[in-house]
C-alpha atoms as a PDB file:
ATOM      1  CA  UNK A   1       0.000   0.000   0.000  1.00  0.00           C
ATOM      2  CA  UNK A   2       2.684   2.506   0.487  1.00  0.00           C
ATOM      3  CA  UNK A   3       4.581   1.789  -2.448  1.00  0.00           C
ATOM      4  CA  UNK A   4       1.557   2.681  -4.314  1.00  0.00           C
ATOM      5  CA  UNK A   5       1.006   5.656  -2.363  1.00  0.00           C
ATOM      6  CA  UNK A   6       4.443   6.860  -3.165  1.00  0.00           C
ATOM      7  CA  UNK A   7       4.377   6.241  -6.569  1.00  0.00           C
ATOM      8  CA  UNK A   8       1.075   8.233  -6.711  1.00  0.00           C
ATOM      9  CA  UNK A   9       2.657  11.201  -5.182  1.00  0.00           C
ATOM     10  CA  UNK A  10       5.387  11.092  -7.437  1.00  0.00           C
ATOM     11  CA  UNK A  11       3.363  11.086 -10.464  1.00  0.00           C
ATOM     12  CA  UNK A  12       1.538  13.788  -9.452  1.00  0.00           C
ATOM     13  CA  UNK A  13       4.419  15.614  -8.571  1.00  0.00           C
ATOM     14  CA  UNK A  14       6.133  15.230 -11.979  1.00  0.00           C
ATOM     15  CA  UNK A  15       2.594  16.052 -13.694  1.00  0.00           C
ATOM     16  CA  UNK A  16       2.664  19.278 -11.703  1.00  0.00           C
ATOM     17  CA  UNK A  17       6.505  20.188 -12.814  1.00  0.00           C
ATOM     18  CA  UNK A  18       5.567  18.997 -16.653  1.00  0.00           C
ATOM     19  CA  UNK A  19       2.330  21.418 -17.000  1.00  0.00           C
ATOM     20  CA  UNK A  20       3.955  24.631 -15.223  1.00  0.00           C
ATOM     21  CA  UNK A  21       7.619  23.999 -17.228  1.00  0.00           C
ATOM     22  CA  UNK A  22       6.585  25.037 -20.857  1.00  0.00           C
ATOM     23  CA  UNK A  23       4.631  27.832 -19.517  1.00  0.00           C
ATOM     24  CA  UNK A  24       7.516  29.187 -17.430  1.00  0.00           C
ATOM     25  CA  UNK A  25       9.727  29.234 -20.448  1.00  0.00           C
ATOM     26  CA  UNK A  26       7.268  31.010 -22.255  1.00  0.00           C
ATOM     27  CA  UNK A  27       6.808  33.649 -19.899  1.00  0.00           C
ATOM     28  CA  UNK A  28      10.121  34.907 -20.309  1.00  0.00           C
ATOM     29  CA  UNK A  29      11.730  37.167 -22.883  1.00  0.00           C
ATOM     30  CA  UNK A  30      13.283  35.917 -25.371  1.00  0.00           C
ATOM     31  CA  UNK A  31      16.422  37.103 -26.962  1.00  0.00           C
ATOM     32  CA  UNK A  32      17.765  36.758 -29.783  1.00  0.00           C
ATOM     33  CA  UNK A  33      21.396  37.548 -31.598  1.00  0.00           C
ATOM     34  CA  UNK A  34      20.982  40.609 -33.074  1.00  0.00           C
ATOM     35  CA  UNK A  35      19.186  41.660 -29.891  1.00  0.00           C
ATOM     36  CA  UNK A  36      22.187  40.772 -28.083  1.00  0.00           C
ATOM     37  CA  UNK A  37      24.679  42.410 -30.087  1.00  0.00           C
ATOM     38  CA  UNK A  38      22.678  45.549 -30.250  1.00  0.00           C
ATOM     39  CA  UNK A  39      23.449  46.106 -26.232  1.00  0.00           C
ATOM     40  CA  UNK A  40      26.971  45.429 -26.287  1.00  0.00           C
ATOM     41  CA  UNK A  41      26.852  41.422 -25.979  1.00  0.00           C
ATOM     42  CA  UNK A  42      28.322  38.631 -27.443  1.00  0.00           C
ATOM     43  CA  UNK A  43      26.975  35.388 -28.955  1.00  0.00           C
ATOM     44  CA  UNK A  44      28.973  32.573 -27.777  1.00  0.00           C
ATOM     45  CA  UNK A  45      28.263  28.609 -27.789  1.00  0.00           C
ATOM     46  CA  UNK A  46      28.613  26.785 -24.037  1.00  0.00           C
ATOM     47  CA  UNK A  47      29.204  23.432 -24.122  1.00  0.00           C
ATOM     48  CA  UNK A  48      28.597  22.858 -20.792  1.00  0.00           C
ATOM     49  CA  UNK A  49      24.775  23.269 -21.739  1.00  0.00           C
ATOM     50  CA  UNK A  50      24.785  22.627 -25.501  1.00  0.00           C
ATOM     51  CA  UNK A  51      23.204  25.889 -25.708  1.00  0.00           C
ATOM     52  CA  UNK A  52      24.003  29.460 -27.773  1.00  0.00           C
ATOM     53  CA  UNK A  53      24.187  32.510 -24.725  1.00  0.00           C
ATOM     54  CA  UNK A  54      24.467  36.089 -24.704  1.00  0.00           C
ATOM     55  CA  UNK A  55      27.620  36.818 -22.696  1.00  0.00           C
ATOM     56  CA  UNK A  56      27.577  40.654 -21.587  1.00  0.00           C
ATOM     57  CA  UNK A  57      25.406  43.621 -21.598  1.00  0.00           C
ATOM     58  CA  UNK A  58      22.129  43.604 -19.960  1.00  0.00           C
ATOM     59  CA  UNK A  59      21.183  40.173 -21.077  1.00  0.00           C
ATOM     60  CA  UNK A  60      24.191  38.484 -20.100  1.00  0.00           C
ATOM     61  CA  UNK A  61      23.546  34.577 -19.457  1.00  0.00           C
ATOM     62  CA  UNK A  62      20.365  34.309 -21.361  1.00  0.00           C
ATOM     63  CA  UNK A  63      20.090  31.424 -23.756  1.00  0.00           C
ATOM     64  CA  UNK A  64      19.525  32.568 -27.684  1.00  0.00           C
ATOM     65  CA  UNK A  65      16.185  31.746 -29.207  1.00  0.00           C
END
């Protein structure tokens, strides 16, 4: 009985942090290269995260769309 009770908590728990990831990602800005040039940044590749960034300026960190 308590395994299933745990494994009902944890699928509810991962159902909760699937429906409210997407819509955190889409709530914030997006930038893009050109947008990160434009204030003094620069577009560099991390392969720590597989991901394109904006190093510097005021959008320094953020992933490029």
């Amino acid at each position: 009985m308590r395994t299933r009770l745990l494994g009902l908590a944890a699928a509810v728990v991962l159902a909760a942090l699937g429906i409210t990831g997407p819509a955190a990602q889409a709530a914030a800005p997006a930038v893009n290269g050109p947008t990160c040039r434009s204030h003094h940044g620069s577009v560099e590749y991390e392969s720590s995260t597989g991901l394109w960034t904006c190093i510097g300026g005021p959008y320094d960190g953020e992933p490029i769309t």
